[in-house]
N, C-alpha and C. Protein backbone atom coordinates (compact mmCIF):
# COMPACT_ATOMS: atom_id res chain seq x y z
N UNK A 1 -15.43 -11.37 -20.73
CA UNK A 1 -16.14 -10.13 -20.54
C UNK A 1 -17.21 -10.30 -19.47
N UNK A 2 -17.70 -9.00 -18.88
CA UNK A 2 -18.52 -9.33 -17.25
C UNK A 2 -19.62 -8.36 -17.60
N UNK A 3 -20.80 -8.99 -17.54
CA UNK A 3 -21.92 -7.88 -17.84
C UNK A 3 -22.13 -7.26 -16.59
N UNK A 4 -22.41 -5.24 -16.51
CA UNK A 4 -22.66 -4.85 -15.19
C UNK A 4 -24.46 -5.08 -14.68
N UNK A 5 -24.41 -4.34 -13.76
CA UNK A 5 -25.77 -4.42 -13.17
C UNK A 5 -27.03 -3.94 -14.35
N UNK A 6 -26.39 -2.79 -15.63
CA UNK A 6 -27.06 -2.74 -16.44
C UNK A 6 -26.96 -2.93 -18.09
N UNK A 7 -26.78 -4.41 -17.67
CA UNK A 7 -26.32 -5.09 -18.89
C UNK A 7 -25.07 -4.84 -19.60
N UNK A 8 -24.57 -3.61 -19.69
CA UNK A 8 -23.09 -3.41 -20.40
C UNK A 8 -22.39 -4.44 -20.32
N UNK A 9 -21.17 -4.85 -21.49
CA UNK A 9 -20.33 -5.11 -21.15
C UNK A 9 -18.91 -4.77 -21.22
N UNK A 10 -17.98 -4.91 -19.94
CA UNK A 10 -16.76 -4.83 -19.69
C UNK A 10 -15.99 -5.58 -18.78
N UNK A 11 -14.66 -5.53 -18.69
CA UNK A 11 -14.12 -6.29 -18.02
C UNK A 11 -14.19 -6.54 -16.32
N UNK A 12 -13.98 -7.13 -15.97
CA UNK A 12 -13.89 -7.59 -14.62
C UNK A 12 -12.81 -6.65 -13.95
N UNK A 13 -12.93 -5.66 -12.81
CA UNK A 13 -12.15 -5.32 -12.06
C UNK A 13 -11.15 -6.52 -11.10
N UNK A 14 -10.13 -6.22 -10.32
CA UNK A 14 -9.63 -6.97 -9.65
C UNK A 14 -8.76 -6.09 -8.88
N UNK A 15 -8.83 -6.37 -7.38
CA UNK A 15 -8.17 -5.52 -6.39
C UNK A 15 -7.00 -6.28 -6.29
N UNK A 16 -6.22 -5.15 -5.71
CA UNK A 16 -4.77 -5.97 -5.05
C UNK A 16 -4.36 -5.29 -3.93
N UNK A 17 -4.01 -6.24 -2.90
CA UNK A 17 -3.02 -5.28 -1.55
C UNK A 17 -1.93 -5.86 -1.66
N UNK A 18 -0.61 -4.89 -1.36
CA UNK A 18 0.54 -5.69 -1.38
C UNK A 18 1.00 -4.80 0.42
N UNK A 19 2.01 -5.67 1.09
CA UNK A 19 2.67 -5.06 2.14
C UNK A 19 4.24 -5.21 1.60
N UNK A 20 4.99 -4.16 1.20
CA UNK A 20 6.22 -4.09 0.78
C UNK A 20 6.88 -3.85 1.95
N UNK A 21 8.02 -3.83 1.78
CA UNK A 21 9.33 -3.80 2.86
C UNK A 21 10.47 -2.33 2.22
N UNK A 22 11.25 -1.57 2.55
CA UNK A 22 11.86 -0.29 2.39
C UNK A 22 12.97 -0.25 3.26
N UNK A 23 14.11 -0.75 3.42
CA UNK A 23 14.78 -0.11 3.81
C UNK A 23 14.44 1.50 4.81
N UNK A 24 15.05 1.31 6.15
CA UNK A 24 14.35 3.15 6.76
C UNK A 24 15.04 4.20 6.05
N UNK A 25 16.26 4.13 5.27
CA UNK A 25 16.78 5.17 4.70
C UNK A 25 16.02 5.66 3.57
N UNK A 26 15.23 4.60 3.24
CA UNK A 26 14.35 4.97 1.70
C UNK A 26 13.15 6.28 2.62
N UNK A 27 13.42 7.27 1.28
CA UNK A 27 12.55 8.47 1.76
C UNK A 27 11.27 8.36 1.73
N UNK A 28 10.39 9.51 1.79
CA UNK A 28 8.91 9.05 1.71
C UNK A 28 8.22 8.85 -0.13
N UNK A 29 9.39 10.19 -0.42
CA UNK A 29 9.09 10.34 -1.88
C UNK A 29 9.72 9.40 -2.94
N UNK A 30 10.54 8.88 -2.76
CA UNK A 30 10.79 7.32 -3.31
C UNK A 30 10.41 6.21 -3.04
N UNK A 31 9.50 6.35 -2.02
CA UNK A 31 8.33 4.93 -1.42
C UNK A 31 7.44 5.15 -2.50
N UNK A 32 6.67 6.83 -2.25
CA UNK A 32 5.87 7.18 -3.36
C UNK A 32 6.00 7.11 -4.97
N UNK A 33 7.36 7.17 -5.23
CA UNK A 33 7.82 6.87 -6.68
C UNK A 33 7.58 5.77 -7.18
N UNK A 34 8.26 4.58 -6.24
CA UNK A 34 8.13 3.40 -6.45
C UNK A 34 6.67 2.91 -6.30
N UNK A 35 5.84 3.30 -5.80
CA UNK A 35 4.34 3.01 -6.16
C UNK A 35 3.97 3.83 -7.12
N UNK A 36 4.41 4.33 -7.45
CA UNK A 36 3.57 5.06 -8.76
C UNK A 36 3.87 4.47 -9.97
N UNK A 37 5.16 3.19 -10.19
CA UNK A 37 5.86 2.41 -11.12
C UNK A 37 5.09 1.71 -11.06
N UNK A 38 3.71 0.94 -10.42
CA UNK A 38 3.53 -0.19 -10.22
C UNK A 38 1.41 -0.45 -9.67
N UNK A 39 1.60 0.39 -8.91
CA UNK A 39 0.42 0.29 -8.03
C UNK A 39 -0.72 1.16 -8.43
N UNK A 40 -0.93 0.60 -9.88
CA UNK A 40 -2.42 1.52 -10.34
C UNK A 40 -2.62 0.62 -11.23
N UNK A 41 -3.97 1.09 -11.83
CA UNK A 41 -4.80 0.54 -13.03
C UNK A 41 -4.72 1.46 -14.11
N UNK A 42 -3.97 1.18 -15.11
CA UNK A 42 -3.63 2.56 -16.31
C UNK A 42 -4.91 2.50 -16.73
N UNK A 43 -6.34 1.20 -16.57
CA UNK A 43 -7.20 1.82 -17.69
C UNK A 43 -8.50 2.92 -16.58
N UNK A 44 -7.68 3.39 -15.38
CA UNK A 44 -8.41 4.33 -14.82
C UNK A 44 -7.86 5.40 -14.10
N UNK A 45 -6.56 5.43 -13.90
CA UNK A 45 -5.18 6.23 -13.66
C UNK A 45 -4.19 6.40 -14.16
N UNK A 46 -3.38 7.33 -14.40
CA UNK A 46 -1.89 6.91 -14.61
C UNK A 46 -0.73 6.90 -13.59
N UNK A 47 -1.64 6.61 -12.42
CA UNK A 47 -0.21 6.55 -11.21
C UNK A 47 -0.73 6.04 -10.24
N UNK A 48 -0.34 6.09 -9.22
CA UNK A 48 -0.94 5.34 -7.47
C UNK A 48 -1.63 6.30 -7.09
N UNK A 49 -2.60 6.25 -6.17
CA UNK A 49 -3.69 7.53 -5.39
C UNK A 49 -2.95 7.97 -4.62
N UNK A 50 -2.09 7.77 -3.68
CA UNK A 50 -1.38 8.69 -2.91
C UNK A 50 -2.16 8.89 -2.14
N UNK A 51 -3.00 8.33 -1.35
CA UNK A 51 -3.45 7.53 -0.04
C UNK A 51 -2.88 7.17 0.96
N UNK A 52 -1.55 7.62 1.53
CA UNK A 52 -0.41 7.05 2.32
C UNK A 52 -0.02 7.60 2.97
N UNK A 53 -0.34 7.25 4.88
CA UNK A 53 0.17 8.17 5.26
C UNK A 53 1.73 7.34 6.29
N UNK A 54 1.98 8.29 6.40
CA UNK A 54 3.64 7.59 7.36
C UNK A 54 3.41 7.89 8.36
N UNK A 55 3.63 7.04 9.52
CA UNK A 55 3.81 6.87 11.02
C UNK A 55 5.51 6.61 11.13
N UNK A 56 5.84 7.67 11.41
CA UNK A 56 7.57 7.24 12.02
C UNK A 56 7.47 6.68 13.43
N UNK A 57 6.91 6.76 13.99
CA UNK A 57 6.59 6.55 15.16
C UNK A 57 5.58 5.87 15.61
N UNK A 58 5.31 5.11 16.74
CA UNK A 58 6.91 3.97 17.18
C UNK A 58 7.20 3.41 16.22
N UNK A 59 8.47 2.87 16.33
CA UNK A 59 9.30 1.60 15.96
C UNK A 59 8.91 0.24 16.26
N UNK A 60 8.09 -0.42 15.77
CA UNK A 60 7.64 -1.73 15.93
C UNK A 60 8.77 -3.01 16.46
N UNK A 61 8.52 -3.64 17.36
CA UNK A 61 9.48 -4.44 17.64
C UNK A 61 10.30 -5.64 16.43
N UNK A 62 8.61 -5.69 15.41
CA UNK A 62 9.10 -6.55 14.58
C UNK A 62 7.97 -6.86 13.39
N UNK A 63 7.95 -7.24 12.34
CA UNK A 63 7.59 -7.16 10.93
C UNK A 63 5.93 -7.57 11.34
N UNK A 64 5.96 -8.91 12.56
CA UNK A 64 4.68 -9.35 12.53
C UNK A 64 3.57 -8.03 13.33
N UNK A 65 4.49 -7.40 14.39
CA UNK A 65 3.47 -6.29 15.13
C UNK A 65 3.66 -5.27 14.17
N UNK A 66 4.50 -4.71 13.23
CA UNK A 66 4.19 -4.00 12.26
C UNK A 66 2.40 -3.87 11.17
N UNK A 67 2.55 -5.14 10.51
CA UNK A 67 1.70 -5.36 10.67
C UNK A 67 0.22 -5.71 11.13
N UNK A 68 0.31 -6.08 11.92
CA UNK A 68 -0.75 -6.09 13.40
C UNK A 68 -1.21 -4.64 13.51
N UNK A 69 -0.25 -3.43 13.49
CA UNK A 69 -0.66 -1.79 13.87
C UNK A 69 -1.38 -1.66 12.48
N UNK A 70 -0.53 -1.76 10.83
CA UNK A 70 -1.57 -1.55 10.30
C UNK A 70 -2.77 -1.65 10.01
N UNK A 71 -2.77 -3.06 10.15
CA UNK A 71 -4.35 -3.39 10.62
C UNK A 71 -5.08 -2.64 11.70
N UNK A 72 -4.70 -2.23 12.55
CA UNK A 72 -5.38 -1.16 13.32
C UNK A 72 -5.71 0.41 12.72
N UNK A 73 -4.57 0.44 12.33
CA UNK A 73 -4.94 1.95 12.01
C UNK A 73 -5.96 1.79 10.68
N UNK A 74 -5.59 0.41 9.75
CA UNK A 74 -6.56 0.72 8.27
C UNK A 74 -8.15 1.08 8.38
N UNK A 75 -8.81 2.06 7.62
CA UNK A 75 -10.23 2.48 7.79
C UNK A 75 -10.80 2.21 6.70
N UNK A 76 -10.66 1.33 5.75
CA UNK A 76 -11.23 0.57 4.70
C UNK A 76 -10.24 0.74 3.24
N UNK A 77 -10.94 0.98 2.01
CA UNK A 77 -10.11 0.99 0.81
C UNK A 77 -9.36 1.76 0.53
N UNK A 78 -7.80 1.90 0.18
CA UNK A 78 -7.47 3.08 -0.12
C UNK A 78 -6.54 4.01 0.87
N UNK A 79 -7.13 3.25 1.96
CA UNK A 79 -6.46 3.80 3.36
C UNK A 79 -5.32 3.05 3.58
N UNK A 80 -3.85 3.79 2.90
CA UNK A 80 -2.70 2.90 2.76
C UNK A 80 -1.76 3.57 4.25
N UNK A 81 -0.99 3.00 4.85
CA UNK A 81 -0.06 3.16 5.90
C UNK A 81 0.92 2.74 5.62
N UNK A 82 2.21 3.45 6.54
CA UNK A 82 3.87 2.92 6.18
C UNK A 82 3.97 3.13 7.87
N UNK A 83 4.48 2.08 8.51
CA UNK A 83 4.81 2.02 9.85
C UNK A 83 6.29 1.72 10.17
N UNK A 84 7.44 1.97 10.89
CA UNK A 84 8.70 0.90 10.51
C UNK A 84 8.82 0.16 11.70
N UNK A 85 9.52 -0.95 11.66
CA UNK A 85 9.60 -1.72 12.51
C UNK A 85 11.37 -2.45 12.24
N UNK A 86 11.61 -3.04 13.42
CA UNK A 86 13.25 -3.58 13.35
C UNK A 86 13.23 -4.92 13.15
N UNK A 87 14.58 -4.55 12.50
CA UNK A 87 14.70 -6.79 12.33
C UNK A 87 15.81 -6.30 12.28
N UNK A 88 16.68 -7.49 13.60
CA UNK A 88 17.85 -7.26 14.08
C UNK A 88 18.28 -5.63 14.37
N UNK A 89 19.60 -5.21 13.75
CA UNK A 89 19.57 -3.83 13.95
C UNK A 89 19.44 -2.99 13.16
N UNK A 90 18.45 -3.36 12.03
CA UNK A 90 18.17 -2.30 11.01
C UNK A 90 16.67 -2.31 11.42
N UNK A 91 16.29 -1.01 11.00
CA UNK A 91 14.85 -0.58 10.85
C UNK A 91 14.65 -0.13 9.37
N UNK A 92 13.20 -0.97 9.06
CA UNK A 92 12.33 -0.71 7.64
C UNK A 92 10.96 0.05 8.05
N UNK A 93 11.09 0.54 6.87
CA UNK A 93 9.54 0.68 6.44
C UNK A 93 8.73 -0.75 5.78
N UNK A 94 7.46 -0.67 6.43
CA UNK A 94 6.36 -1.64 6.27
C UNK A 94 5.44 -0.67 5.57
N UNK A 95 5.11 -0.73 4.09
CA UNK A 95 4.02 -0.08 3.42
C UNK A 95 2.97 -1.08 2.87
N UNK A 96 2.10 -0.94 3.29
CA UNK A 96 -0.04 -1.45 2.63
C UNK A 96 -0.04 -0.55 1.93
N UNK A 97 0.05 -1.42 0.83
CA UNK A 97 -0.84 -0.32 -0.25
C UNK A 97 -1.77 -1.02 -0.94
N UNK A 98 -2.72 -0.39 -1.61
CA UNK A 98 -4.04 -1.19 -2.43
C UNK A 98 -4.26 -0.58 -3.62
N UNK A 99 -4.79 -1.07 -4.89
CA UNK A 99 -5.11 -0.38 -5.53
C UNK A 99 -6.05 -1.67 -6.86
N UNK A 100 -6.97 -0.99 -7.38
CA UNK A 100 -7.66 -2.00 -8.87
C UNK A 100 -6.21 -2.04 -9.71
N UNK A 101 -6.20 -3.22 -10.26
CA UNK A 101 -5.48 -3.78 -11.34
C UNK A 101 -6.53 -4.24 -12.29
């Protein structure tokens, strides 16, 4: 147990970022589904924030500059992005997402 700034006690928060991978055929609303299975804290939500926005555009040459853009575009917590990028001749979606666990 974690005492707060005014003595209470409760548990310890803990953040998480994950960068998942999607197939480009996967839609936006089954990216969103599939974070909503997974990417929240039930003892303060019952789903993902839906914080996410999609860039179809450009096509990243590859998983590492995929990443590299999200990091550009991110503007602190919460601020989740889906960019896609190619490996070989398929193109994915690259999704950041964050959320307390």
């Amino acid at each position: 147990m974690h005492r707060d700034a005014w003595g209470k006690r409760g548990t310890v928060m803990s953040h998480a970022i994950r960068h998942l991978d999607y197939h480009c055929s996967t839609s936006e609303r089954a990216i969103l589904k599939d974070l909503n299975s997974f990417a929240y804290d039930p003892q303060e939500t019952s789903c993902y924030h839906g914080n996410l926005t999609f860039h179809k555009e450009p096509v990243y040459r590859n998983r590492e500059e995929a990443e590299q853009a999200i990091e550009k575009l991110d503007k602190g917590w919460y601020d989740d992005h889906a960019v896609r990028y190619r490996q070989g001749r398929k193109i994915f979606w690259l999704v950041k997402c964050e959320w307390h666990c």
